[in-house]
Protein backbone atom coordinates (compact mmCIF):
# COMPACT_ATOMS: atom_id res chain seq x y z
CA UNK A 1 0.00 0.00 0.00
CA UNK A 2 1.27 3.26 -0.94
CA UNK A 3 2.04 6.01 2.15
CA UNK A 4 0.84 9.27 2.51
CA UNK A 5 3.94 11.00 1.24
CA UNK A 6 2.99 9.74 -2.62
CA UNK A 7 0.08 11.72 -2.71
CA UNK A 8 1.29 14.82 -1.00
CA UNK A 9 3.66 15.49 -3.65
CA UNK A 10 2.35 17.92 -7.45
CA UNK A 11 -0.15 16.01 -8.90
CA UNK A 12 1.66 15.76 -11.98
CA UNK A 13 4.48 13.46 -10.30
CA UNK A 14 1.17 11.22 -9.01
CA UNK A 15 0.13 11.00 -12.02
CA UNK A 16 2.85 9.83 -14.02
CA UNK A 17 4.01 7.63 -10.75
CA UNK A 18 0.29 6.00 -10.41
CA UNK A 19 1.39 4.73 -13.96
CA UNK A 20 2.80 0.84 -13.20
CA UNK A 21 1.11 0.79 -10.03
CA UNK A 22 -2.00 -1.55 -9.21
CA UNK A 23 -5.41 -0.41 -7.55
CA UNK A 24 -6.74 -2.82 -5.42
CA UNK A 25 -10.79 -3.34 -4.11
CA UNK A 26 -11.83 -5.49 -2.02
CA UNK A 27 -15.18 -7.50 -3.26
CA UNK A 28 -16.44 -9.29 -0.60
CA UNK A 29 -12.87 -10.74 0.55
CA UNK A 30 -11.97 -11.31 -2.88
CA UNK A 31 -8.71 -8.78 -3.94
CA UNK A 32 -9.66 -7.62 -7.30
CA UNK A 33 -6.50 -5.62 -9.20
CA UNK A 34 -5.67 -3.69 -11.65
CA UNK A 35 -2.37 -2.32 -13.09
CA UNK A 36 -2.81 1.71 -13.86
CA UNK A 37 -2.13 2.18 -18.06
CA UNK A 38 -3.44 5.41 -17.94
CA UNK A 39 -3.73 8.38 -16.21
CA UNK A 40 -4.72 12.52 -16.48
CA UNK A 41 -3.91 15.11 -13.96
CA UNK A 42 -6.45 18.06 -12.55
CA UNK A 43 -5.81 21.05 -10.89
CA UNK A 44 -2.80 21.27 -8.09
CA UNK A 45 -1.22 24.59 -7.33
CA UNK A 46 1.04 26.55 -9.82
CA UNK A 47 0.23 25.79 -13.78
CA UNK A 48 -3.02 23.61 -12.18
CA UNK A 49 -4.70 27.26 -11.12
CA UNK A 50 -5.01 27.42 -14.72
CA UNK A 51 -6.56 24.30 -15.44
CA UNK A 52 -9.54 25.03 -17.01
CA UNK A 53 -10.97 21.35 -17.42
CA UNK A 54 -10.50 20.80 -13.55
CA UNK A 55 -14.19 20.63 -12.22
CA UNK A 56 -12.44 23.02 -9.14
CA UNK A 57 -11.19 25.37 -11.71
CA UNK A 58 -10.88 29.01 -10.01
CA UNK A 59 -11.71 27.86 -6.06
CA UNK A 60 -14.98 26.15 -7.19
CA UNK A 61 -16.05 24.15 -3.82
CA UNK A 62 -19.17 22.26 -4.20
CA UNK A 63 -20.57 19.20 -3.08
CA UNK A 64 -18.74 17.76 -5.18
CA UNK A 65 -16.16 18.81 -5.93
CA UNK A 66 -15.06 19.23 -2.17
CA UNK A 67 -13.17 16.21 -1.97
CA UNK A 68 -10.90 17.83 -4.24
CA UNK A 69 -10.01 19.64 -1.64
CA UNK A 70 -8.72 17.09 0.67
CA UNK A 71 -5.39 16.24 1.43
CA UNK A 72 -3.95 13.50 -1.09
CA UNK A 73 -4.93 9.90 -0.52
CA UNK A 74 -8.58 9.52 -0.97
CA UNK A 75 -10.93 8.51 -3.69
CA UNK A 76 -13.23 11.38 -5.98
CA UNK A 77 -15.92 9.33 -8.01
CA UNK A 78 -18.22 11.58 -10.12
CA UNK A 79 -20.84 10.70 -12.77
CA UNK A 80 -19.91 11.29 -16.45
CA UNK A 81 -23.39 11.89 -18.37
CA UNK A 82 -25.11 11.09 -15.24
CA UNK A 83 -24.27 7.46 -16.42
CA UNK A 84 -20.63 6.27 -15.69
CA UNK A 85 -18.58 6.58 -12.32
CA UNK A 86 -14.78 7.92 -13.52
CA UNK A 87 -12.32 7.32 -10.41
CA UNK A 88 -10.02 9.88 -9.24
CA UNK A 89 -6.75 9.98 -6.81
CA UNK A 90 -6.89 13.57 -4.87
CA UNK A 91 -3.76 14.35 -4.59
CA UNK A 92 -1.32 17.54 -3.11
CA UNK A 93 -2.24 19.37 0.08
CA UNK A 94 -5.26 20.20 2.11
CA UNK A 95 -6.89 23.14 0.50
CA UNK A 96 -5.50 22.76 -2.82
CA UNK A 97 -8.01 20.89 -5.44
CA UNK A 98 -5.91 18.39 -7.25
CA UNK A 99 -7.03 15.09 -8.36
CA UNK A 100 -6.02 12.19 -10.97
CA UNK A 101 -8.47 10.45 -13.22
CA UNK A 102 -7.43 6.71 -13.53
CA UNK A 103 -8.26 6.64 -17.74
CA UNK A 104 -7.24 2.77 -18.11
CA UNK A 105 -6.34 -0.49 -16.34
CA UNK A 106 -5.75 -3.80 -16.88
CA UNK A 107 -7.52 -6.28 -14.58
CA UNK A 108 -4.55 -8.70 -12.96
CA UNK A 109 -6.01 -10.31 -10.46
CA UNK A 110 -10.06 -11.59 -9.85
CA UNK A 111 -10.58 -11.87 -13.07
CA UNK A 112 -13.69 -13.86 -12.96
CA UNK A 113 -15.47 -11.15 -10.68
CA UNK A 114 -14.20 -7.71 -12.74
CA UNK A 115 -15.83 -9.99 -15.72
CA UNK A 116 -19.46 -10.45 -13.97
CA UNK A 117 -19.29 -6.63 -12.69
CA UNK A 118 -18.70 -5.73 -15.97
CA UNK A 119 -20.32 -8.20 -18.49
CA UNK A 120 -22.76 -10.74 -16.34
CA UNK A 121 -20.21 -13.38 -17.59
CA UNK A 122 -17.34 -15.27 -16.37
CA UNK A 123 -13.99 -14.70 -18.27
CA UNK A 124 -13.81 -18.03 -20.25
CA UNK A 125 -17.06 -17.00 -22.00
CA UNK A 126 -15.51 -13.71 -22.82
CA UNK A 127 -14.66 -13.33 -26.50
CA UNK A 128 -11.45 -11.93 -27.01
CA UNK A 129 -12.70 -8.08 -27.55
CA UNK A 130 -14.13 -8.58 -24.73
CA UNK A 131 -10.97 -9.14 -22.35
CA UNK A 132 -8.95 -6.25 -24.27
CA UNK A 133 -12.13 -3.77 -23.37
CA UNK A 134 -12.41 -5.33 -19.96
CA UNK A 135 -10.93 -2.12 -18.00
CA UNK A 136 -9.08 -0.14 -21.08
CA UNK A 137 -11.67 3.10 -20.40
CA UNK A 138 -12.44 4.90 -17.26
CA UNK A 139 -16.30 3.76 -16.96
CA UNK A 140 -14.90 0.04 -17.45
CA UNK A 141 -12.06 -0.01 -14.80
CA UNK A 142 -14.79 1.45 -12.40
CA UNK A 143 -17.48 -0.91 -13.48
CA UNK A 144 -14.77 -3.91 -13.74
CA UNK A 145 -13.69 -3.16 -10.02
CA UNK A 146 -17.13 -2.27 -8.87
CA UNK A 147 -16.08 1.28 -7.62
CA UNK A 148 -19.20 3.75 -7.13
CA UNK A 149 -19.55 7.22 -6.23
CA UNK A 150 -20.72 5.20 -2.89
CA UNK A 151 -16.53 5.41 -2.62
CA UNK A 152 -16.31 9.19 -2.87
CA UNK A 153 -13.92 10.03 0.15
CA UNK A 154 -12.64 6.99 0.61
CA UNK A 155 -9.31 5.88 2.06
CA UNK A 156 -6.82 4.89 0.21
CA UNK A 157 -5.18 3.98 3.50
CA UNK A 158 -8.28 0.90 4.38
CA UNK A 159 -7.89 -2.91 2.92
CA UNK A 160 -11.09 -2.21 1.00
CA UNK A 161 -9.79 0.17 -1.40
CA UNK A 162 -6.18 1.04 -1.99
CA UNK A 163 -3.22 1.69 -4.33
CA UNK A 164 0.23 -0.36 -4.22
CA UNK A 165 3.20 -0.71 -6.16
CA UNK A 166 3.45 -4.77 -6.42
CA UNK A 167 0.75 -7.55 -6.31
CA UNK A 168 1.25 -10.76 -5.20
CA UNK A 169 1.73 -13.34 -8.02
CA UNK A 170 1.88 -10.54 -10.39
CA UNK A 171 4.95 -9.91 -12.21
CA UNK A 172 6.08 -6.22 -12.57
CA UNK A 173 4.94 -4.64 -15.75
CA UNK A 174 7.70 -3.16 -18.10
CA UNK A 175 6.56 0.11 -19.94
CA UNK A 176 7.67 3.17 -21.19
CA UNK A 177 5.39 5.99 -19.99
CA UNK A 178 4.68 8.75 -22.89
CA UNK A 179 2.58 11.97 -22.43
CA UNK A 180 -0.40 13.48 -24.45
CA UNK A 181 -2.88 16.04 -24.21
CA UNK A 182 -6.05 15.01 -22.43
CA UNK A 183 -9.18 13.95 -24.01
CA UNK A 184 -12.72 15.26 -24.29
CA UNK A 185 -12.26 18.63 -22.75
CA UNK A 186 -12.29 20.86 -25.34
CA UNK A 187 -13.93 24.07 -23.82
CA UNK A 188 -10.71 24.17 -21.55
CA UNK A 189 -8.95 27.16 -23.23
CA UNK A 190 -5.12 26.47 -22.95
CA UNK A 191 -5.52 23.76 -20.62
CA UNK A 192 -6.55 21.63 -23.58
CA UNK A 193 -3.33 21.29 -24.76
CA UNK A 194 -1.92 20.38 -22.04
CA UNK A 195 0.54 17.61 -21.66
CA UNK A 196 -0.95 16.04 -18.58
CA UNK A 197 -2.12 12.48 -19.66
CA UNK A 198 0.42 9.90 -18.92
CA UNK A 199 0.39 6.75 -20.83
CA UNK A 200 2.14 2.93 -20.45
CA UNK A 201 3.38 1.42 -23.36
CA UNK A 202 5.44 -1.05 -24.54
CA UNK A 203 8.76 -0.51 -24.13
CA UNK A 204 11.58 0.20 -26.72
């Protein structure tokens, strides 16, 4: 499990850090996991007062978007088209809104349960599209790992829902991490083109 010193630090070093690690949820004593692919930063101080596509953007505190505010190390689930829960890392200091959406994942552990949370099937009856879109998209790692907005303000710090840089049985990924712009947030000004998606892939 990760300690509080990873998420106190920019949110631009989480995010590109939470890239190779694994997010782990605990469904009903079963350890479902995931290894982070993909990952966009929000907010944070300096540059990320700027950040037009941050749902903070200029001090906004609402209901919620006050976990935004919290010190680093708990979970912000929203809605996207009152439809999908997107999980988010809240990262920095207390009083500065700075969060990380977790874009992509790939399921490494309880495979069997991410596949009835997200199709009603068991993996063997999966095709092979299937498996490859099992958690590659924000709606599908929360659906795959059963993560609600139920988990808005959640612990990172509790057995039931955490981050951590190894998994048992699991061997470590190797991955070259590029950057991007983010996606779908075109009405952000500037911030649209900035470089603060981080991506794993393949190495070489």
């Amino acid at each position: 499990m990760l300690d509080q010193s990873f998420y106190d630090r920019p949110v631009l070093e989480v995010a590109r850090n939470l890239i190779g690690k694994y997010i782990v949820r605990d469904i009903g004593g079963e350890m479902l996991a995931a290894l982070i692919t993909e990952a966009e930063a929000y907010g944070g101080e300096g540059a990320g007062a700027d950040d037009r596509a941050s749902h903070a953007y200029g001090g906004r505190r609402t209901s919620r978007t006050d976990v935004m505010f919290c010190r680093g190390g708990c979970a912000y689930v929203y809605l996207i088209y009152g439809m999908y829960p997107m999980v988010n890392i809240v990262a920095e200091r207390e009083g500065i809104a700075a969060a990380v959406l977790l874009r992509a994942g790939e399921i490494v552990a309880g495979h069997n349960t991410a596949s009835k949370l997200r199709y009603d099937k068991s993996f063997n009856e999966l095709t092979p599209a299937q498996k490859k879109n099992l958690a590659n998209g924000p709606g599908k790692l929360c659906k795959a790992l059963g993560i609600t907005t139920a988990d808005t303000r959640a612990s990172l710090f509790s057995q039931k829902l955490y981050i951590t840089q190894s998994f048992p049985g699991v061997a470590p990924a190797a991955f070259d991490v590029v950057t991007a712009k983010r996606v779908n947030i075109d009405y952000a000004g500037e911030a649209a083109d900035f470089p603060w998606r981080f991506i794993a892939m393949p190495p070489g």
